[in-house]
N, C-alpha and C. Protein backbone atom coordinates (compact mmCIF):
# COMPACT_ATOMS: atom_id res chain seq x y z
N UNK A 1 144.15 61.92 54.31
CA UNK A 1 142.80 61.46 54.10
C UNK A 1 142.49 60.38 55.13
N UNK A 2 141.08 60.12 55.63
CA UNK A 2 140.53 59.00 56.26
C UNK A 2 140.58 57.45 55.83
N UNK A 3 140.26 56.53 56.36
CA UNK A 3 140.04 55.42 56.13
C UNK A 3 139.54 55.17 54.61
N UNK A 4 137.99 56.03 54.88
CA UNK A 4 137.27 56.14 53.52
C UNK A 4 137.88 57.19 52.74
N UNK A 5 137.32 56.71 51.38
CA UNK A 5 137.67 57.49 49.98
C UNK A 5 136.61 58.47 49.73
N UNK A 6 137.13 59.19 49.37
CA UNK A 6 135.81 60.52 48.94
C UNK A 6 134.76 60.03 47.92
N UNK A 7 133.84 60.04 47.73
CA UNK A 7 132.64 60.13 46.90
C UNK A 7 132.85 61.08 45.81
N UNK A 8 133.76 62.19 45.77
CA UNK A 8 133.93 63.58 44.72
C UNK A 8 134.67 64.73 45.88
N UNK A 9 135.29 65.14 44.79
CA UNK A 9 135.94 66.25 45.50
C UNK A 9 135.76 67.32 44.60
N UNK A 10 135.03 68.59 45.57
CA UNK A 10 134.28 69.90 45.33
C UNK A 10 135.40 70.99 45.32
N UNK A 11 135.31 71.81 44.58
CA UNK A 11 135.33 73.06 44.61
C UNK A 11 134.84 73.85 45.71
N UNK A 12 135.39 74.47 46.55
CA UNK A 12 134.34 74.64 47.87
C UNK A 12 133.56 76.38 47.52
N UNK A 13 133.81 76.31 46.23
CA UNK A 13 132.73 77.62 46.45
C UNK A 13 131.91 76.86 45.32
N UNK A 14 132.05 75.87 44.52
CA UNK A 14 130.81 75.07 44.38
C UNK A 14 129.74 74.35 45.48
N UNK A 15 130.20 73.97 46.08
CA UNK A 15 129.97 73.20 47.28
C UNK A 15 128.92 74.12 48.42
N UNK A 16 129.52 75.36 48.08
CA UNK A 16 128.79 76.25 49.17
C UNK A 16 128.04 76.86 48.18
N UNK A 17 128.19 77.26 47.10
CA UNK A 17 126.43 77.20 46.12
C UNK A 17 125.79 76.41 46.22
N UNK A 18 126.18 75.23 46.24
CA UNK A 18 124.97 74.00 45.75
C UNK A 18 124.81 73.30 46.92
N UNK A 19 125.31 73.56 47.95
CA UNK A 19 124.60 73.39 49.29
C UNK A 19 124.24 74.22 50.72
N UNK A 20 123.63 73.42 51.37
CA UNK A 20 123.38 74.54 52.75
C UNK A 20 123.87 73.21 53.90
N UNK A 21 124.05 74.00 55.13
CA UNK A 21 124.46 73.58 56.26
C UNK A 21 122.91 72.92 57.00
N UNK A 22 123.15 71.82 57.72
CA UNK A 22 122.24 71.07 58.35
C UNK A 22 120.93 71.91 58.88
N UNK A 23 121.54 72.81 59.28
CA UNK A 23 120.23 74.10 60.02
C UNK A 23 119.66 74.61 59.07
N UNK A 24 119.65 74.77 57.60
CA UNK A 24 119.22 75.36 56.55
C UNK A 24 119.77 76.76 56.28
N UNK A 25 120.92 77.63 57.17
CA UNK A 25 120.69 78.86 57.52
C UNK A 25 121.73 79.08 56.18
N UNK A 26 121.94 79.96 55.47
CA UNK A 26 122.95 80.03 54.81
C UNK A 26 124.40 80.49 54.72
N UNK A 27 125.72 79.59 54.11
CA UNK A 27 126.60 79.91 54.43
C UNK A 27 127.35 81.05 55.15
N UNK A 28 126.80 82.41 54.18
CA UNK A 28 127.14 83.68 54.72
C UNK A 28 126.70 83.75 56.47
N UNK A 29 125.56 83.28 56.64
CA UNK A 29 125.60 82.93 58.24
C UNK A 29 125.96 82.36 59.07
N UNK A 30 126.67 81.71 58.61
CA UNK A 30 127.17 79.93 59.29
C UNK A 30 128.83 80.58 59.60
N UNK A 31 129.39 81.02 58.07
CA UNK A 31 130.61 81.66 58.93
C UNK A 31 130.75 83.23 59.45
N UNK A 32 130.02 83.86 59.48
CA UNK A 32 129.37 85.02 60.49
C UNK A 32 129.76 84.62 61.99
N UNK A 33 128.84 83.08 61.65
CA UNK A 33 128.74 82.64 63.53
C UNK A 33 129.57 81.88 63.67
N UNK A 34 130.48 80.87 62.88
CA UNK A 34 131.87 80.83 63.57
C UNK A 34 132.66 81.85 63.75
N UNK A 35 132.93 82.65 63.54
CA UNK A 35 133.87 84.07 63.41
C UNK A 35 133.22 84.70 64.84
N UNK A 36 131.95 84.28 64.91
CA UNK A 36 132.08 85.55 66.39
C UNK A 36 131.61 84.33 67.76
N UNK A 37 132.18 83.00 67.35
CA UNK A 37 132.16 82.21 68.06
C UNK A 37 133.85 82.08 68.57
N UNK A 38 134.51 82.45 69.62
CA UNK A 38 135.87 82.22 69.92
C UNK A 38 135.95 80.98 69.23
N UNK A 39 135.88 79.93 70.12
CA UNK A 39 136.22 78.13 70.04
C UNK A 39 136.10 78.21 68.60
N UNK A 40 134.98 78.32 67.75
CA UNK A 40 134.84 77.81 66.03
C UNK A 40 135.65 78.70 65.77
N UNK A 41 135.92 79.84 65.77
CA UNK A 41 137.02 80.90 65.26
C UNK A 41 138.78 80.08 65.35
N UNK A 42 138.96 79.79 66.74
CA UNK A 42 140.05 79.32 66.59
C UNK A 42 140.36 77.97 65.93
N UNK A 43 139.15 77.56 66.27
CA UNK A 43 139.16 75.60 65.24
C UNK A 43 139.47 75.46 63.78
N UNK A 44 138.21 76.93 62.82
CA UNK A 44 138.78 76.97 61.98
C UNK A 44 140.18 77.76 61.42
N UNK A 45 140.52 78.47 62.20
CA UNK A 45 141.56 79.04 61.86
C UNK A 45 142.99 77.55 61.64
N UNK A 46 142.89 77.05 63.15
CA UNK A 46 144.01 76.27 62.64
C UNK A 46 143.44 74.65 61.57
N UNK A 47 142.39 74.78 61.38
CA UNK A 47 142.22 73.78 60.11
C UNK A 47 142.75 74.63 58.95
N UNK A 48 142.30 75.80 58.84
CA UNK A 48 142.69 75.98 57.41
C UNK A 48 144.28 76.48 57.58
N UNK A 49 145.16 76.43 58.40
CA UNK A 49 146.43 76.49 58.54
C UNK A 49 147.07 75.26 58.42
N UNK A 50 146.49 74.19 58.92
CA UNK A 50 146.59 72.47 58.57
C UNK A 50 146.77 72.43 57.20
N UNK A 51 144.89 72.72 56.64
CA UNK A 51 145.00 72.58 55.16
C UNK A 51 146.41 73.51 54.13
N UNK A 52 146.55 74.38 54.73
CA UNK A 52 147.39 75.10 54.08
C UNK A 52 148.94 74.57 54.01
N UNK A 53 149.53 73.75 54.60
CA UNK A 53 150.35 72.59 55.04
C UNK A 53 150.57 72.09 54.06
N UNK A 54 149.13 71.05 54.20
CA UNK A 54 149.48 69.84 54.00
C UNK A 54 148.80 69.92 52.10
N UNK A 55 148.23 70.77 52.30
CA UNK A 55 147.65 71.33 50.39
C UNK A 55 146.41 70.23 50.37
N UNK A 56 145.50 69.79 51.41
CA UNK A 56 144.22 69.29 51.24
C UNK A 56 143.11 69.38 52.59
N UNK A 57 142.18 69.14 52.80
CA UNK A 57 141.48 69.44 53.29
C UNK A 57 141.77 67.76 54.50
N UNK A 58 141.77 67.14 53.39
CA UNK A 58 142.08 65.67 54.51
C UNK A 58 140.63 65.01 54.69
N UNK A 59 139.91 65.01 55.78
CA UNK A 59 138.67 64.38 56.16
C UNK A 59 137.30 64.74 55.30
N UNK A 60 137.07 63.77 54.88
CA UNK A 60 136.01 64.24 53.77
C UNK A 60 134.10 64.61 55.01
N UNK A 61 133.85 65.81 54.41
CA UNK A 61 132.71 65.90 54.62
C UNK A 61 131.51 65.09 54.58
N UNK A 62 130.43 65.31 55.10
CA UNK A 62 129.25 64.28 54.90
C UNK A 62 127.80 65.28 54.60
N UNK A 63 127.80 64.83 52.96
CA UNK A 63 126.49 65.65 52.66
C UNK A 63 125.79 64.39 52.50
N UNK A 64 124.18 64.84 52.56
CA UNK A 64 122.98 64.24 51.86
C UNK A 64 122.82 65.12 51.16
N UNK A 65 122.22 63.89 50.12
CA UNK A 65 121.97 64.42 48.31
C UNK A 65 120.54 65.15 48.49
N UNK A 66 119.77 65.55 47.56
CA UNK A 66 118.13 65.65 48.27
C UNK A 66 117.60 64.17 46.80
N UNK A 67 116.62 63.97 47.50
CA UNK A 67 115.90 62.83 46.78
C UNK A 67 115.43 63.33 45.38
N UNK A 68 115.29 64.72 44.99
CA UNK A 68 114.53 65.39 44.28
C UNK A 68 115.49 66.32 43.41
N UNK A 69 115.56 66.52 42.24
CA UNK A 69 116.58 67.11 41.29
C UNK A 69 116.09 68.74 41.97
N UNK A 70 114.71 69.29 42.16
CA UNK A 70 114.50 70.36 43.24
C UNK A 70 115.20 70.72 44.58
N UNK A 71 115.45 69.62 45.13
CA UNK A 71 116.38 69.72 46.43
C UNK A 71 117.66 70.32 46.52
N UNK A 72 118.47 70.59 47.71
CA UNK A 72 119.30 71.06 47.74
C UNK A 72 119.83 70.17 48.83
N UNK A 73 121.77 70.07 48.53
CA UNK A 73 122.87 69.27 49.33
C UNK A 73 122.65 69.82 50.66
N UNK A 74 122.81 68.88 51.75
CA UNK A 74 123.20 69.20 52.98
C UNK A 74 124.25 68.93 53.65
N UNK A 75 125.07 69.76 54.21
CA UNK A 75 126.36 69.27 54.73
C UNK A 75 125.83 68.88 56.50
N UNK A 76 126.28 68.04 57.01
CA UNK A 76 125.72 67.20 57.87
C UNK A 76 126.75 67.17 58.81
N UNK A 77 127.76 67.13 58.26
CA UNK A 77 129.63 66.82 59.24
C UNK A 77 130.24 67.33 58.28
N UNK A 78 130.90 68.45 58.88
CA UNK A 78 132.29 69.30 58.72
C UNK A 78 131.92 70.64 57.84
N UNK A 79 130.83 71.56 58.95
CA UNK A 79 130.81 72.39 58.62
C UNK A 79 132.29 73.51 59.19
N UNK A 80 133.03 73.10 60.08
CA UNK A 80 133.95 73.92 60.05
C UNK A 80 135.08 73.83 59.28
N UNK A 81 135.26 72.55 58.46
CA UNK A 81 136.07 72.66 57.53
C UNK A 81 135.43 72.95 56.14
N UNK A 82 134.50 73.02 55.63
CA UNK A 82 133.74 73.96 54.95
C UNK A 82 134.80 75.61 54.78
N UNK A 83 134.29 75.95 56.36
CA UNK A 83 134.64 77.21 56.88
C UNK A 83 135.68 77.66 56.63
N UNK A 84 136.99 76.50 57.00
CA UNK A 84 138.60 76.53 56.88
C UNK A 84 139.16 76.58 55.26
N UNK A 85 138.16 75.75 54.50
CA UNK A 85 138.55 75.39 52.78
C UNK A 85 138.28 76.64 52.41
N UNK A 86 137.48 77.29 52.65
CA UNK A 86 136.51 78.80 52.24
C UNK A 86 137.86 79.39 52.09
N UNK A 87 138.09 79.55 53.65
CA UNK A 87 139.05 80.71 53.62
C UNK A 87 140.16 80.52 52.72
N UNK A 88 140.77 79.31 52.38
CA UNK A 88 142.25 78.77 51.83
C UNK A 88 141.76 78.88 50.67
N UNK A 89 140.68 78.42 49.84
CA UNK A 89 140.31 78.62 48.67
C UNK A 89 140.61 76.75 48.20
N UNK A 90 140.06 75.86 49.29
CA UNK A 90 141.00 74.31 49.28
C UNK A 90 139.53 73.29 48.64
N UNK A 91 139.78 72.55 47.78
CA UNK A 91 138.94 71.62 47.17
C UNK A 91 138.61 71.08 48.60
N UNK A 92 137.02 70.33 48.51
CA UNK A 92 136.93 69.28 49.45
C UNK A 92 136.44 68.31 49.36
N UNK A 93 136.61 67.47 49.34
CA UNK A 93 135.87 65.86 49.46
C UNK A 93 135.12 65.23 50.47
N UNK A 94 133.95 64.91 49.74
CA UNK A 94 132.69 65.27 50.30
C UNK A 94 132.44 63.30 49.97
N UNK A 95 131.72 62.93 51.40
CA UNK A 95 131.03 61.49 50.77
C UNK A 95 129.46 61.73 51.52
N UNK A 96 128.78 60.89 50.08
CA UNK A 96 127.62 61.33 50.28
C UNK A 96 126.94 60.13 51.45
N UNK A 97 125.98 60.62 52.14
CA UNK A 97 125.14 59.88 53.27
C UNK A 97 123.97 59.63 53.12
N UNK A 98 123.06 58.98 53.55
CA UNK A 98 122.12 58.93 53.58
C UNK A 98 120.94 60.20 54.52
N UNK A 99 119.76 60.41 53.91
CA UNK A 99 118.98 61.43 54.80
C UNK A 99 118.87 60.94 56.11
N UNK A 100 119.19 61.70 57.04
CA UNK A 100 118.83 60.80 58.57
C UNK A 100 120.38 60.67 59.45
N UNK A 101 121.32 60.77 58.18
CA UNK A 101 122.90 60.41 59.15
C UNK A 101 123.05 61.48 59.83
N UNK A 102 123.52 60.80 60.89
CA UNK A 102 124.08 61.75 62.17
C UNK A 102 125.87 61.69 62.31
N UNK A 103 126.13 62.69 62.77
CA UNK A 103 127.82 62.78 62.89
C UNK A 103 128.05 61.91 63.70
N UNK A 104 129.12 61.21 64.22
CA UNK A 104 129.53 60.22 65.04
C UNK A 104 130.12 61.01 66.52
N UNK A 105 130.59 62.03 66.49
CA UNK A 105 130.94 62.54 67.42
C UNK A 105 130.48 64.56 66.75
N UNK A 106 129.56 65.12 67.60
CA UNK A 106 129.37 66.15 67.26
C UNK A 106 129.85 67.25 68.00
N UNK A 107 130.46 68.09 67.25
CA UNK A 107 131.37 69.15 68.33
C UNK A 107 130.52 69.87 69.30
N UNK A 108 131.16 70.14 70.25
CA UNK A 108 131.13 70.87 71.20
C UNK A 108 130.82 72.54 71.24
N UNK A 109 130.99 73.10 69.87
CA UNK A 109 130.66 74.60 69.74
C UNK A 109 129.25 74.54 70.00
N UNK A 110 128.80 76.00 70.06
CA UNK A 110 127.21 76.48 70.20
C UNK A 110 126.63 76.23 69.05
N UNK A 111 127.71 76.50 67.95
CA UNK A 111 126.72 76.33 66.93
C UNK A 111 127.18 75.05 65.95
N UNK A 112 127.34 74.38 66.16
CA UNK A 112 127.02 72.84 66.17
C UNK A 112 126.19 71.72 66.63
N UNK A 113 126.54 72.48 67.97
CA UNK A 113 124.45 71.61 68.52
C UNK A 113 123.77 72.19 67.96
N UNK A 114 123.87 73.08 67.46
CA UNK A 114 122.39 73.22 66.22
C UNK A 114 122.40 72.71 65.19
N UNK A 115 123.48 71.92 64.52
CA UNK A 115 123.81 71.52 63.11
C UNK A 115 123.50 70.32 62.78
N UNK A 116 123.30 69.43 64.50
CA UNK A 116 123.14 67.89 63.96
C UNK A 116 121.32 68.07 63.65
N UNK A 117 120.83 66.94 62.96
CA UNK A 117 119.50 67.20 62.61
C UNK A 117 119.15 66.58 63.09
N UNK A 118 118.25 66.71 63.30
CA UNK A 118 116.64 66.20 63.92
C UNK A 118 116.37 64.19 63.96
């Protein structure tokens, strides 16, 4: 685990019901396009070989809540370990952010510059 402590730790096929990825697009698309992205293909492959290790996901994700019991979670940072927990079937720990946070360092895949928001 990181510095910081998780906020809650998800079920990641809760997690991927009750939320969407920064772009709005939905999961089933998100790992579609890592999978036919080489680089995200191989990134998540060896995260969820990590996770499979070490029996946790490690770095907690960064959702925003929505302001509105109508709203829906956004994952903001670490949609490829999302991707990696999916596959392993691995809880994840998620700390929540404020609307507006930006990742601190945003990857380099194609489809990640689409993920940071606006």
């Amino acid at each position: 685990m990181t510095g910081q402590e998780p906020d809650a730790v998800w079920d990641v096929r809760g997690l991927v019901a009750d939320s969407v990825p920064a772009s709005g697009l939905p999961w089933s698309e998100v790992f579609r396009a890592l999978r036919m992205d080489t680089t995200s293909e191989a990134r998540v492959s060896a995260l969820a070989g990590d996770m499979a290790m070490r029996g946790s996901v490690g770095v907690p994700v960064k959702v925003v809540r929505p302001r509105t019991a109508s709203g829906v979670m956004r994952v903001v940072d670490g949609v490829h370990r999302v991707a990696a927990a999916w596959s392993v079937l691995m809880p994840v720990p998620v700390i929540y952010v404020p609307e507006g946070t930006r990742p601190g360092a945003p990857c380099a895949c194609a489809f990640c510059a689409d993920e940071v928001p606006g």
